[in-house]
N, C-alpha and C. Protein backbone atom coordinates (compact mmCIF):
# COMPACT_ATOMS: atom_id res chain seq x y z
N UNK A 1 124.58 -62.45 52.28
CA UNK A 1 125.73 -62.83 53.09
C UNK A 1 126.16 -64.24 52.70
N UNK A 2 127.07 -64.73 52.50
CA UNK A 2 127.84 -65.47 52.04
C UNK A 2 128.18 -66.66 53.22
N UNK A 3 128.65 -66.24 54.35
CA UNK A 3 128.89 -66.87 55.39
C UNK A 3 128.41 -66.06 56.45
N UNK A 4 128.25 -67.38 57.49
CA UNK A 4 128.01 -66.88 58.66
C UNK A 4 128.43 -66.74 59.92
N UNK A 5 129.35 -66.22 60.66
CA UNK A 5 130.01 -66.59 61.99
C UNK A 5 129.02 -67.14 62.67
N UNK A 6 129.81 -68.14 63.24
CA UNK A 6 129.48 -68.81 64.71
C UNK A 6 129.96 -69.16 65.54
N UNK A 7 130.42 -69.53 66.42
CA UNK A 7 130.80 -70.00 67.93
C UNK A 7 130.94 -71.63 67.85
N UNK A 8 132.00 -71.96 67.80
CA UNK A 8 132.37 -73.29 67.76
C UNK A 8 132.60 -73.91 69.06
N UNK A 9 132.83 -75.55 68.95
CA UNK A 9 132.68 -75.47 70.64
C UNK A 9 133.60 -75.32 71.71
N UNK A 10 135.03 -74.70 71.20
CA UNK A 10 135.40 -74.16 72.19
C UNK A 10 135.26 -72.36 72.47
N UNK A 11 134.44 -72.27 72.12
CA UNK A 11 134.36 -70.66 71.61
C UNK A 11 134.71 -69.96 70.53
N UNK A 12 135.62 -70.55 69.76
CA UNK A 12 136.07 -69.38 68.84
C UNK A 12 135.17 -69.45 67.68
N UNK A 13 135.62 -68.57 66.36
CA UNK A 13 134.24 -68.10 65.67
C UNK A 13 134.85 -69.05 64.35
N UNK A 14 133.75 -69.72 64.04
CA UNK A 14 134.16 -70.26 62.62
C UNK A 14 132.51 -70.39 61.59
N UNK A 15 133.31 -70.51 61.19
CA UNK A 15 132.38 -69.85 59.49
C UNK A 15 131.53 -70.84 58.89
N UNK A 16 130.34 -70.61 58.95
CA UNK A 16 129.31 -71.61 58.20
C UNK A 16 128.39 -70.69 56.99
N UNK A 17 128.80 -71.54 55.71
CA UNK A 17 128.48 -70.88 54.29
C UNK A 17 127.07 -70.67 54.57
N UNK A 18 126.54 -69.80 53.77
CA UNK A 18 125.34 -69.62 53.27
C UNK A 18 125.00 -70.55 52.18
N UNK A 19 123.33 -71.20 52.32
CA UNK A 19 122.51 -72.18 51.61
C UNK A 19 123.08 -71.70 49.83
N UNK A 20 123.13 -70.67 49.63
CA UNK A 20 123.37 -70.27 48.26
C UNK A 20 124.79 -71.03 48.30
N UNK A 21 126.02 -70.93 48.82
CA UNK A 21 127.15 -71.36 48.65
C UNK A 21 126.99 -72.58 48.96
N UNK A 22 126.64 -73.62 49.92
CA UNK A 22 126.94 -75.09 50.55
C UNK A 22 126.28 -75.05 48.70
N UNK A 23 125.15 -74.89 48.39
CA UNK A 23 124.57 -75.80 47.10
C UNK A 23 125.33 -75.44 46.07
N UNK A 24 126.31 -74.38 45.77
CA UNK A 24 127.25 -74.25 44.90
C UNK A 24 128.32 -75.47 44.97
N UNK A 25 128.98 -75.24 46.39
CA UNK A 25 129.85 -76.14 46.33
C UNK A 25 129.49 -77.56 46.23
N UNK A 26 128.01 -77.56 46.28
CA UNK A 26 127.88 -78.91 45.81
C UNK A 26 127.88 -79.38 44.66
N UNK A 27 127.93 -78.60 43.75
CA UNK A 27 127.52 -78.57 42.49
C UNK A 27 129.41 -78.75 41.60
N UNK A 28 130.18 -77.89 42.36
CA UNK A 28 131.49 -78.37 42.33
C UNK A 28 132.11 -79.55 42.32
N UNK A 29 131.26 -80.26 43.44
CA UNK A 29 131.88 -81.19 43.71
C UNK A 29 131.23 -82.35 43.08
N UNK A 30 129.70 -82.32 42.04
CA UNK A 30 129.57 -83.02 41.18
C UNK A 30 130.45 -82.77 39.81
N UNK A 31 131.22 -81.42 39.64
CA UNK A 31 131.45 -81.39 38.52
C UNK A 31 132.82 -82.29 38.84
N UNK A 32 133.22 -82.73 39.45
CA UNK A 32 134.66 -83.70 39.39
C UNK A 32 134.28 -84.78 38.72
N UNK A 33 132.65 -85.30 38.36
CA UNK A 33 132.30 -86.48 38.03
C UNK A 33 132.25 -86.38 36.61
N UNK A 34 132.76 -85.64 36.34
CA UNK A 34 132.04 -84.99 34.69
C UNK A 34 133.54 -85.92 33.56
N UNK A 35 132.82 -86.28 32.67
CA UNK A 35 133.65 -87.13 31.56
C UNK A 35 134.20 -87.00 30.57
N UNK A 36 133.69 -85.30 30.76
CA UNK A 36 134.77 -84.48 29.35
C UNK A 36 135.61 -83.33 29.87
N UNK A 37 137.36 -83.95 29.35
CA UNK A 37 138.03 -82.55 29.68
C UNK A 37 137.96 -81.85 29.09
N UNK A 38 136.89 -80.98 28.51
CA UNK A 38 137.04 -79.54 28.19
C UNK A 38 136.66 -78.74 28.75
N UNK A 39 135.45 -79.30 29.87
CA UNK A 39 134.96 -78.04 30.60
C UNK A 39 134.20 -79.15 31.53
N UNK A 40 134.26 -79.11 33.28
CA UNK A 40 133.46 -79.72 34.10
C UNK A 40 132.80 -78.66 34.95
N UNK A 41 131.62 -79.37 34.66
CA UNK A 41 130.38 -78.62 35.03
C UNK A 41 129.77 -79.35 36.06
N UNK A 42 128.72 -78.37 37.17
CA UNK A 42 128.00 -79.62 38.02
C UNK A 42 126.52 -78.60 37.86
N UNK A 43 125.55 -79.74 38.95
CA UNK A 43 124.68 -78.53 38.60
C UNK A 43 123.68 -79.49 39.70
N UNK A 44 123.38 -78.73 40.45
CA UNK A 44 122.09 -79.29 42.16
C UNK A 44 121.65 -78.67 41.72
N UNK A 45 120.21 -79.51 42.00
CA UNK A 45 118.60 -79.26 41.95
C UNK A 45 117.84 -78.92 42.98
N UNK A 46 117.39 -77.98 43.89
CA UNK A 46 117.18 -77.76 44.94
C UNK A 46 115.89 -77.04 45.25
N UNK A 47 115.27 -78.11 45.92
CA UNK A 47 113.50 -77.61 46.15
C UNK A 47 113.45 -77.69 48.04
N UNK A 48 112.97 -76.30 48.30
CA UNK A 48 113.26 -76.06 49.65
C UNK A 48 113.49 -77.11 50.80
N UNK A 49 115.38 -76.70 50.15
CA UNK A 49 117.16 -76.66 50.73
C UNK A 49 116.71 -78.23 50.32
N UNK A 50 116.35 -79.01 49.75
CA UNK A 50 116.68 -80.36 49.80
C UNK A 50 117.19 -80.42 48.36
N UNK A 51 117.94 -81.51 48.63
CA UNK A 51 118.37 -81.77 46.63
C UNK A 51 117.85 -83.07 46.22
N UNK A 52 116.97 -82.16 45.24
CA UNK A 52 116.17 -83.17 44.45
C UNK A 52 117.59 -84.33 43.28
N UNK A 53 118.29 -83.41 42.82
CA UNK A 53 118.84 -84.56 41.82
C UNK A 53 120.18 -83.24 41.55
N UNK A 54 121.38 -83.93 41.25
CA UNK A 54 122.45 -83.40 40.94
C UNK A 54 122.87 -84.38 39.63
N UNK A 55 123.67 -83.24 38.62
CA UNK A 55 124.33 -83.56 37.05
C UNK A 55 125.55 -82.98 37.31
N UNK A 56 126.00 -83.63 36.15
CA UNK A 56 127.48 -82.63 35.89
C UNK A 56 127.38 -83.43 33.77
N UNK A 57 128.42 -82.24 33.73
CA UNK A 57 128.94 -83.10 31.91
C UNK A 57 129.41 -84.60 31.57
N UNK A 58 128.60 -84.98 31.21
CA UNK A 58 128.52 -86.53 31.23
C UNK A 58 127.98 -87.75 29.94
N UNK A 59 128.45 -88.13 29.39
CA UNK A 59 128.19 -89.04 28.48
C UNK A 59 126.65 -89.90 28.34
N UNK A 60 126.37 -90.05 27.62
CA UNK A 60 125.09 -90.76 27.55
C UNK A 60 124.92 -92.28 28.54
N UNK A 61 124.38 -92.60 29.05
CA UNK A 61 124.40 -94.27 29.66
C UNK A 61 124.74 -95.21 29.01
N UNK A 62 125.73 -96.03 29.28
CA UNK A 62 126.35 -96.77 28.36
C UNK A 62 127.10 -96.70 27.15
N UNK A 63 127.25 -95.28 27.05
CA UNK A 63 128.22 -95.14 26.17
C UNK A 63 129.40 -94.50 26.19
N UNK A 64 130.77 -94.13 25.33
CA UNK A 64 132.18 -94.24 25.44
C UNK A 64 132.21 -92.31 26.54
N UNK A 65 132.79 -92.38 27.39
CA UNK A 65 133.39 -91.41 28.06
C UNK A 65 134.24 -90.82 26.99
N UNK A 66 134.54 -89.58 26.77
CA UNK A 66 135.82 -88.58 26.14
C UNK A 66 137.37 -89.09 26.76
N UNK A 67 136.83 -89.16 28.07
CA UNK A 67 138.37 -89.84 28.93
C UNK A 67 139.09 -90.65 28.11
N UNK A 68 138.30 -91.77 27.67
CA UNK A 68 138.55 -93.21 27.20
C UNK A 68 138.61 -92.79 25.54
N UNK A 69 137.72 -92.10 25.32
CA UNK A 69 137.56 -92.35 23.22
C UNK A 69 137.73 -91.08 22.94
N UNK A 70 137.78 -90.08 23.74
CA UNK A 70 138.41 -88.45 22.86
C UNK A 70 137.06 -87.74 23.28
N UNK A 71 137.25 -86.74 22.78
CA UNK A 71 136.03 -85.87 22.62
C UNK A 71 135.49 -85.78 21.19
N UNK A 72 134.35 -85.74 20.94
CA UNK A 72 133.22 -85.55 19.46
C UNK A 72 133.07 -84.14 19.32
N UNK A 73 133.84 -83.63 18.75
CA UNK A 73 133.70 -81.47 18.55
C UNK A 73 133.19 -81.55 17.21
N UNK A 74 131.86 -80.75 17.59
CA UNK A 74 131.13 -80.23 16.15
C UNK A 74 130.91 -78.63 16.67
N UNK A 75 131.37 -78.42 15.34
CA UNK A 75 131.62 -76.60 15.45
C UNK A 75 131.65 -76.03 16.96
N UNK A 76 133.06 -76.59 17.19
CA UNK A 76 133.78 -76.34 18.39
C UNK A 76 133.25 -76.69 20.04
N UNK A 77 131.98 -77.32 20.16
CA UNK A 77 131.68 -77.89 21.13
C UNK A 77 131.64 -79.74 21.22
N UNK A 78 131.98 -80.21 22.79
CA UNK A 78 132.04 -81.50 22.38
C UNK A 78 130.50 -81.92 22.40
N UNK A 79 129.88 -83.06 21.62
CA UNK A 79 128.86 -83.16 21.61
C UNK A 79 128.42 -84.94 22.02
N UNK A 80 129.47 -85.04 22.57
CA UNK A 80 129.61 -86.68 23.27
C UNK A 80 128.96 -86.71 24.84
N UNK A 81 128.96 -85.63 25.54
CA UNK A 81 128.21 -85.09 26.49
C UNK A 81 127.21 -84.83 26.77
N UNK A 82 126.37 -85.02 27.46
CA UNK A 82 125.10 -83.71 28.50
C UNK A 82 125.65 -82.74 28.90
N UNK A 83 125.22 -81.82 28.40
CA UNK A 83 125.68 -80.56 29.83
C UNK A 83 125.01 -80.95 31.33
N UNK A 84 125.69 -80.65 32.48
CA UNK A 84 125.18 -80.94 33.91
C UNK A 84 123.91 -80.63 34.15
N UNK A 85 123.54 -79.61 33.48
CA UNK A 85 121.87 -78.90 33.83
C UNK A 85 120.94 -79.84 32.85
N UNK A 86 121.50 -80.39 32.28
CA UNK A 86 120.69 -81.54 31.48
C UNK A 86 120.40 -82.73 31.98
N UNK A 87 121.56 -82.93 32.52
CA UNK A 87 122.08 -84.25 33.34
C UNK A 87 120.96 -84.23 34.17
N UNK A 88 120.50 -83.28 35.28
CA UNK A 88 120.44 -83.49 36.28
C UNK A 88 118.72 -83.23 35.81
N UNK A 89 118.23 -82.57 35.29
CA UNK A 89 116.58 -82.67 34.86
C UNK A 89 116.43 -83.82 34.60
N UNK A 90 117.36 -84.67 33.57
CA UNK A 90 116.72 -86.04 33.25
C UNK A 90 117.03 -86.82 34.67
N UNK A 91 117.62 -86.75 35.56
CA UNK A 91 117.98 -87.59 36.98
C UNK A 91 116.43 -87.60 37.88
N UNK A 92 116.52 -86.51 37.38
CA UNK A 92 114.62 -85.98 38.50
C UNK A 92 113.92 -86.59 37.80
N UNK A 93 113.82 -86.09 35.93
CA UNK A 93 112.51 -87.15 35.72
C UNK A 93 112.57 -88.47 35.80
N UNK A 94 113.94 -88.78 35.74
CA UNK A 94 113.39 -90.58 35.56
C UNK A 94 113.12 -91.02 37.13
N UNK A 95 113.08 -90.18 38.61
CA UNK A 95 112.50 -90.66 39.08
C UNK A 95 111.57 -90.22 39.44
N UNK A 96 110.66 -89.32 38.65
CA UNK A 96 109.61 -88.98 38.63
C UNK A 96 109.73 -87.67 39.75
N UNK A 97 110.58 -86.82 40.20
CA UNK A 97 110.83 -85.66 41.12
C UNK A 97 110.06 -84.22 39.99
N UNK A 98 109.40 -83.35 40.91
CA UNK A 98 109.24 -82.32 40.52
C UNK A 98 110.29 -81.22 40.41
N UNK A 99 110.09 -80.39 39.83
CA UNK A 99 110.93 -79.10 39.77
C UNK A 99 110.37 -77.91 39.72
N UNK A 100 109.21 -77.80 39.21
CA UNK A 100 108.24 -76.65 39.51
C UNK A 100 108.77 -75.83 41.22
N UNK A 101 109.17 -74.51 40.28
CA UNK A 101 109.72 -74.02 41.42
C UNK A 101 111.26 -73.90 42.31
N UNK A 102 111.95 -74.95 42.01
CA UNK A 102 113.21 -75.27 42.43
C UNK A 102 114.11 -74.03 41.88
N UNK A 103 115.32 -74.28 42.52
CA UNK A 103 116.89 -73.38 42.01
C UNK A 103 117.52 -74.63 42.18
N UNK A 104 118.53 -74.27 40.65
CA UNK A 104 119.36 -74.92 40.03
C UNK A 104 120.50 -74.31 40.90
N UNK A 105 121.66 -74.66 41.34
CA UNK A 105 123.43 -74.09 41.27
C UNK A 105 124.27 -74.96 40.11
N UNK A 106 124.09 -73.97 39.62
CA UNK A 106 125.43 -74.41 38.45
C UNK A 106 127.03 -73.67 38.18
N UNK A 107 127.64 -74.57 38.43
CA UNK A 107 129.05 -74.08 38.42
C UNK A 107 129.28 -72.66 37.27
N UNK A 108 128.74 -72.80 36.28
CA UNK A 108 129.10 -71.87 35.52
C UNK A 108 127.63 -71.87 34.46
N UNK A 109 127.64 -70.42 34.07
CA UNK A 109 126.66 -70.04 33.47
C UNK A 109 125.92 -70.80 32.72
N UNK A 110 125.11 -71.22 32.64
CA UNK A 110 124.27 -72.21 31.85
C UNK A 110 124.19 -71.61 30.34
N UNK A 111 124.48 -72.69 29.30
CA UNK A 111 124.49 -72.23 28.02
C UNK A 111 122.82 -71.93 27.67
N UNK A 112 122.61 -71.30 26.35
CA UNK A 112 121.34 -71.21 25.89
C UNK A 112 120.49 -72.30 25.93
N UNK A 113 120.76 -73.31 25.71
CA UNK A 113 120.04 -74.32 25.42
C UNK A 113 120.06 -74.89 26.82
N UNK A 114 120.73 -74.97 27.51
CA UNK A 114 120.41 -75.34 28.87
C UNK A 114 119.50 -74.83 30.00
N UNK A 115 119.91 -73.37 29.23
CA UNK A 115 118.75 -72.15 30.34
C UNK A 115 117.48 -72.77 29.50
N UNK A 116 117.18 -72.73 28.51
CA UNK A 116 115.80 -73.05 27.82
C UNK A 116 115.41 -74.03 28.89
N UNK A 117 115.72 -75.13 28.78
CA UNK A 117 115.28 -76.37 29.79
C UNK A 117 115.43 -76.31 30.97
N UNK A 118 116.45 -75.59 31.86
CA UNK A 118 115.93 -75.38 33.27
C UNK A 118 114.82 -74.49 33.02
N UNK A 119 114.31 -73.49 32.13
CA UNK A 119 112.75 -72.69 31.97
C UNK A 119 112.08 -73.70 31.94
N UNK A 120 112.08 -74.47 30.86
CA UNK A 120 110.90 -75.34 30.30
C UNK A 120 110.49 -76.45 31.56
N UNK A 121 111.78 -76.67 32.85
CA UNK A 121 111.34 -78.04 33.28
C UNK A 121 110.82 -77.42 34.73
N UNK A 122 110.60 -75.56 35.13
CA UNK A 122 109.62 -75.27 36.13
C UNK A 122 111.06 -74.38 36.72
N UNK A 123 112.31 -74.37 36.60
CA UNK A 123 113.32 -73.89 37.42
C UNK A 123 112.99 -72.49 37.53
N UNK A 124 112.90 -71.72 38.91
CA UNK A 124 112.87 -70.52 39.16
C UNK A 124 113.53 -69.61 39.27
N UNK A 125 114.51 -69.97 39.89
CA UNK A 125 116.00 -69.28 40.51
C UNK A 125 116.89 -69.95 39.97
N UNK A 126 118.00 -69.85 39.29
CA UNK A 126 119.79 -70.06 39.08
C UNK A 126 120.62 -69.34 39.86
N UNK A 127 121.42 -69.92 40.34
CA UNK A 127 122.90 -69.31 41.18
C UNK A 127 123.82 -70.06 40.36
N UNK A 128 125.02 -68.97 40.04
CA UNK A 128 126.41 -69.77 39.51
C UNK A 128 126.77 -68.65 40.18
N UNK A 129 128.32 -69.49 40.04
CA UNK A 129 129.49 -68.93 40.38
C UNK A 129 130.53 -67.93 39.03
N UNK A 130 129.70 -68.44 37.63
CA UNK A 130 130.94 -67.63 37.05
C UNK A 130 129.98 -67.83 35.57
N UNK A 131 130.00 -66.99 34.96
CA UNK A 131 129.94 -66.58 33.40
C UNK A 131 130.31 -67.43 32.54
N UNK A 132 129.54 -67.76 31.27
CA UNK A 132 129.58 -68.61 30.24
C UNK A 132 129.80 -67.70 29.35
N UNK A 133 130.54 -68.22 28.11
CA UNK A 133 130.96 -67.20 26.83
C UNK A 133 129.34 -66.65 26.31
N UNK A 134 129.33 -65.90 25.22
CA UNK A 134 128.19 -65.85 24.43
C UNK A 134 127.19 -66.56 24.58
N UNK A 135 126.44 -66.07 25.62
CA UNK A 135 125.33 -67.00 26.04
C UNK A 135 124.34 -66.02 25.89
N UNK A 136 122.60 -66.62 25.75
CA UNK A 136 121.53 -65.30 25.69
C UNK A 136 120.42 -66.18 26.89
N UNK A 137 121.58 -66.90 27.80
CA UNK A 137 120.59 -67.24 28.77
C UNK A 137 120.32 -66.26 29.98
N UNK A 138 120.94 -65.43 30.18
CA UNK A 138 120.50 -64.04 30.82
C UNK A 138 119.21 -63.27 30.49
N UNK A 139 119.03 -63.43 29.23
CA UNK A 139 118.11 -62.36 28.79
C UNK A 139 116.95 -63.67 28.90
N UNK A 140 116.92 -65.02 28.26
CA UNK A 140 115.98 -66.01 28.40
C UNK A 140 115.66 -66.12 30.08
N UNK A 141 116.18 -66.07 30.81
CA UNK A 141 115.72 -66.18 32.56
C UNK A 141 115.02 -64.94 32.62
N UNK A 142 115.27 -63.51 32.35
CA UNK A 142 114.74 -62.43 32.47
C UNK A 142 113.32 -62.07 31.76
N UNK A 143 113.24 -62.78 30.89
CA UNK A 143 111.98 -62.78 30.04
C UNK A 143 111.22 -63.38 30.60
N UNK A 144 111.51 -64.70 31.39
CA UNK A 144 110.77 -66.12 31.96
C UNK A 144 110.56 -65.47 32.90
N UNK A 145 110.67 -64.79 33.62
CA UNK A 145 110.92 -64.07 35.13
C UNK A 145 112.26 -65.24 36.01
N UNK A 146 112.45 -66.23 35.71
CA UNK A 146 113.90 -66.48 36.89
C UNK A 146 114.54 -65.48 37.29
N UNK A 147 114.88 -65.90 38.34
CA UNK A 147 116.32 -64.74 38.91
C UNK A 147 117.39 -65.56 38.87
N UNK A 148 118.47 -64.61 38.23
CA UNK A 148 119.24 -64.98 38.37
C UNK A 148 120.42 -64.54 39.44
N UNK A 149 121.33 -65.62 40.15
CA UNK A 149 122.39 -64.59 41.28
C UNK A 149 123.31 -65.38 40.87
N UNK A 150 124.65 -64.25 41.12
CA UNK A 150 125.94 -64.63 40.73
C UNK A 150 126.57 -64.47 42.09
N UNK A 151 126.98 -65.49 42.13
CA UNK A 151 128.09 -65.42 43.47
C UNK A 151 129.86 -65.41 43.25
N UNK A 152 130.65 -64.52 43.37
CA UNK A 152 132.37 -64.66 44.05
C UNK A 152 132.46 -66.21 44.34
N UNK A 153 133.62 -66.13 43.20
CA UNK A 153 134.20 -67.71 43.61
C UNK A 153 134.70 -67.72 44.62
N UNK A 154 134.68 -68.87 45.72
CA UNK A 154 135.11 -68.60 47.19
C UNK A 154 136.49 -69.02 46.92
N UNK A 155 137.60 -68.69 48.22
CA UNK A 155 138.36 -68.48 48.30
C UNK A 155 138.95 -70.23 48.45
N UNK A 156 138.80 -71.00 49.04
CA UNK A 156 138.56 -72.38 49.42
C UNK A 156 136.82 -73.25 49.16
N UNK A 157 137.08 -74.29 48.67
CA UNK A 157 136.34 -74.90 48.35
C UNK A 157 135.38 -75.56 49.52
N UNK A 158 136.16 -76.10 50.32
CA UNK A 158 135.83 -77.09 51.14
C UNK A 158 136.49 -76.54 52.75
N UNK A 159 135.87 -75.73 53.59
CA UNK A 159 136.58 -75.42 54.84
C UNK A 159 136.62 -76.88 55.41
N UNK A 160 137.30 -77.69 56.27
CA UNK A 160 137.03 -78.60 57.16
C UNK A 160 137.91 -78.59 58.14
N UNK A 161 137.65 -78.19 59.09
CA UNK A 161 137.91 -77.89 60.05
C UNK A 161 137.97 -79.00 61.52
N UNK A 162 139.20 -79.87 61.61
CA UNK A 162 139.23 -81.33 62.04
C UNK A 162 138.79 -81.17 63.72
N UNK A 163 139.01 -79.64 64.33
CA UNK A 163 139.38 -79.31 65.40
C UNK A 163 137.67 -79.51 66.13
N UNK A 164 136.95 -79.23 65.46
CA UNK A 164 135.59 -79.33 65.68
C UNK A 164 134.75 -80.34 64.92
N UNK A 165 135.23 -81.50 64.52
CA UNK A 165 134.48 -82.26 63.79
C UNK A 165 134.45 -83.49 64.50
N UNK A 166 133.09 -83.73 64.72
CA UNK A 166 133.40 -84.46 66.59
C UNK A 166 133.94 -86.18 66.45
N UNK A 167 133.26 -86.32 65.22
CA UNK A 167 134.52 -88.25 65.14
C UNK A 167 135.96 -87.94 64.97
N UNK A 168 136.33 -87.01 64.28
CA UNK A 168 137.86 -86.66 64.45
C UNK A 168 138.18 -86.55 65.43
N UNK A 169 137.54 -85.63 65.89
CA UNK A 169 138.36 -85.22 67.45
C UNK A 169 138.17 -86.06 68.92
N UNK A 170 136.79 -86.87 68.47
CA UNK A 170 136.33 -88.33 69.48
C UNK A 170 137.91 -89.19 68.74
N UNK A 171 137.86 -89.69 67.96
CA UNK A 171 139.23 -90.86 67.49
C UNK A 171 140.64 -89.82 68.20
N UNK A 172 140.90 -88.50 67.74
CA UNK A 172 142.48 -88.29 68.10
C UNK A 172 142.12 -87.95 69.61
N UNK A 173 141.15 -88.03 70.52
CA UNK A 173 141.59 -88.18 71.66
C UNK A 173 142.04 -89.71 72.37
N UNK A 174 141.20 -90.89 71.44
CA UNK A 174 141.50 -91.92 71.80
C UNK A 174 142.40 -92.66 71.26
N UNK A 175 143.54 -92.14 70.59
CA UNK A 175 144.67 -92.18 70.24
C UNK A 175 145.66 -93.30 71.49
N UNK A 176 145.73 -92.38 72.76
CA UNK A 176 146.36 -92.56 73.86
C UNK A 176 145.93 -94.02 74.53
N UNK A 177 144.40 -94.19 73.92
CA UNK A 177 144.16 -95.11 74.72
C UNK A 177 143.41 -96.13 73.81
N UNK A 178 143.93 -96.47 72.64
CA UNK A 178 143.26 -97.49 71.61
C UNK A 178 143.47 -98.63 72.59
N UNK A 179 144.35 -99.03 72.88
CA UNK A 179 144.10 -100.44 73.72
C UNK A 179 142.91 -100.71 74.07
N UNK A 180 143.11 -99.78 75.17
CA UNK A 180 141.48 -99.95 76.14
C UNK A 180 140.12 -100.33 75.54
N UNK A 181 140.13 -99.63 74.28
CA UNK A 181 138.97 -99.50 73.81
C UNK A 181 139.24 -100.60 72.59
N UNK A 182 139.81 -100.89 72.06
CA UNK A 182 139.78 -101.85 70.88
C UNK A 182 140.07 -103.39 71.28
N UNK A 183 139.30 -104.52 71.18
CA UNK A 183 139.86 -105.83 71.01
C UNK A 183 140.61 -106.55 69.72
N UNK A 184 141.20 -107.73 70.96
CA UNK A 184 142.15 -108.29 70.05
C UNK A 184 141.48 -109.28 69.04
């Protein structure tokens, strides 16, 4: 199940994602950080429901972004980058975080060489949202035993819902009466 109804607080029913989706969309919302336009990727690290470390496609430390100096394409990939699932293993090790065991969410199918290293660095489970070209990281998770799950791109990214979000709706009631409450 994907989402879950619930009872909001004036009664009516509103929708809270399932752990598989909130860590997708988190993984989305690292890929906005990503430094090459050819493809943004994100990718959460997640050892029971906590996130150990999040990546996305990203340039080496200290060196030129694609934004700024282009992209580096060798036989048609840019190679000025990390992929996100790279990104985010080296984020855990350098602070020394485990992964033995964890699920990755990655926006989109993890290439070969990426599935190798979420295997190699303990990853159990992968969730994406969508398919990578010619990839043989399907069959590499299946051999390793990972599971893999594919989830439906959701319809909206981000529900937020102002009507129930209680500092929103604490501030637009005190709208009427900022005086009172604010000094000069």
């Amino acid at each position: 199940m994907d989402f879950q109804i619930i009872k909001s607080a004036d009664g009516e029913p509103s929708y809270r994602p399932s752990w598989d989706v909130y860590f997708l969309k988190l993984a989305m919302l690292a890929s906005e950080r990503a430094t090459c336009p050819r493809m943004h990727c994100g990718c959460v690290l997640v050892n029971d429901r906590h996130v150990v470390s999040t990546g996305y496609n990203g340039s080496l430390p200290g060196t030129p972004h694609c934004y700024t100096d282009g992209c580096m394409v060798v036989d048609g990939h840019c190679v000025r980058t990390n992929h996100a699932e790279i990104n985010a293993i080296c984020q855990a090790a350098r602070h020394g975080l485990q992964l033995a065991g964890a699920t990755a969410y990655v926006t989109n199918m993890p290439c070969t060489s990426c599935a190798k290293a979420l295997i190699a660095a303990g990853i159990r489970r992968v969730v994406v949202f969508s398919d990578y070209h010619n990839t043989l990281a399907e069959r590499f998770f299946n051999e390793a035993g990972v599971e893999l799950a594919r989830l439906p791109m959701p319809e909206q990214i981000i529900h937020y819902d102002l009507d129930n979000f209680s500092s929103a709706k604490r501030f637009a009631d005190l709208d009427d009466k900022t005086d009172s409450y604010c000094t000069q």
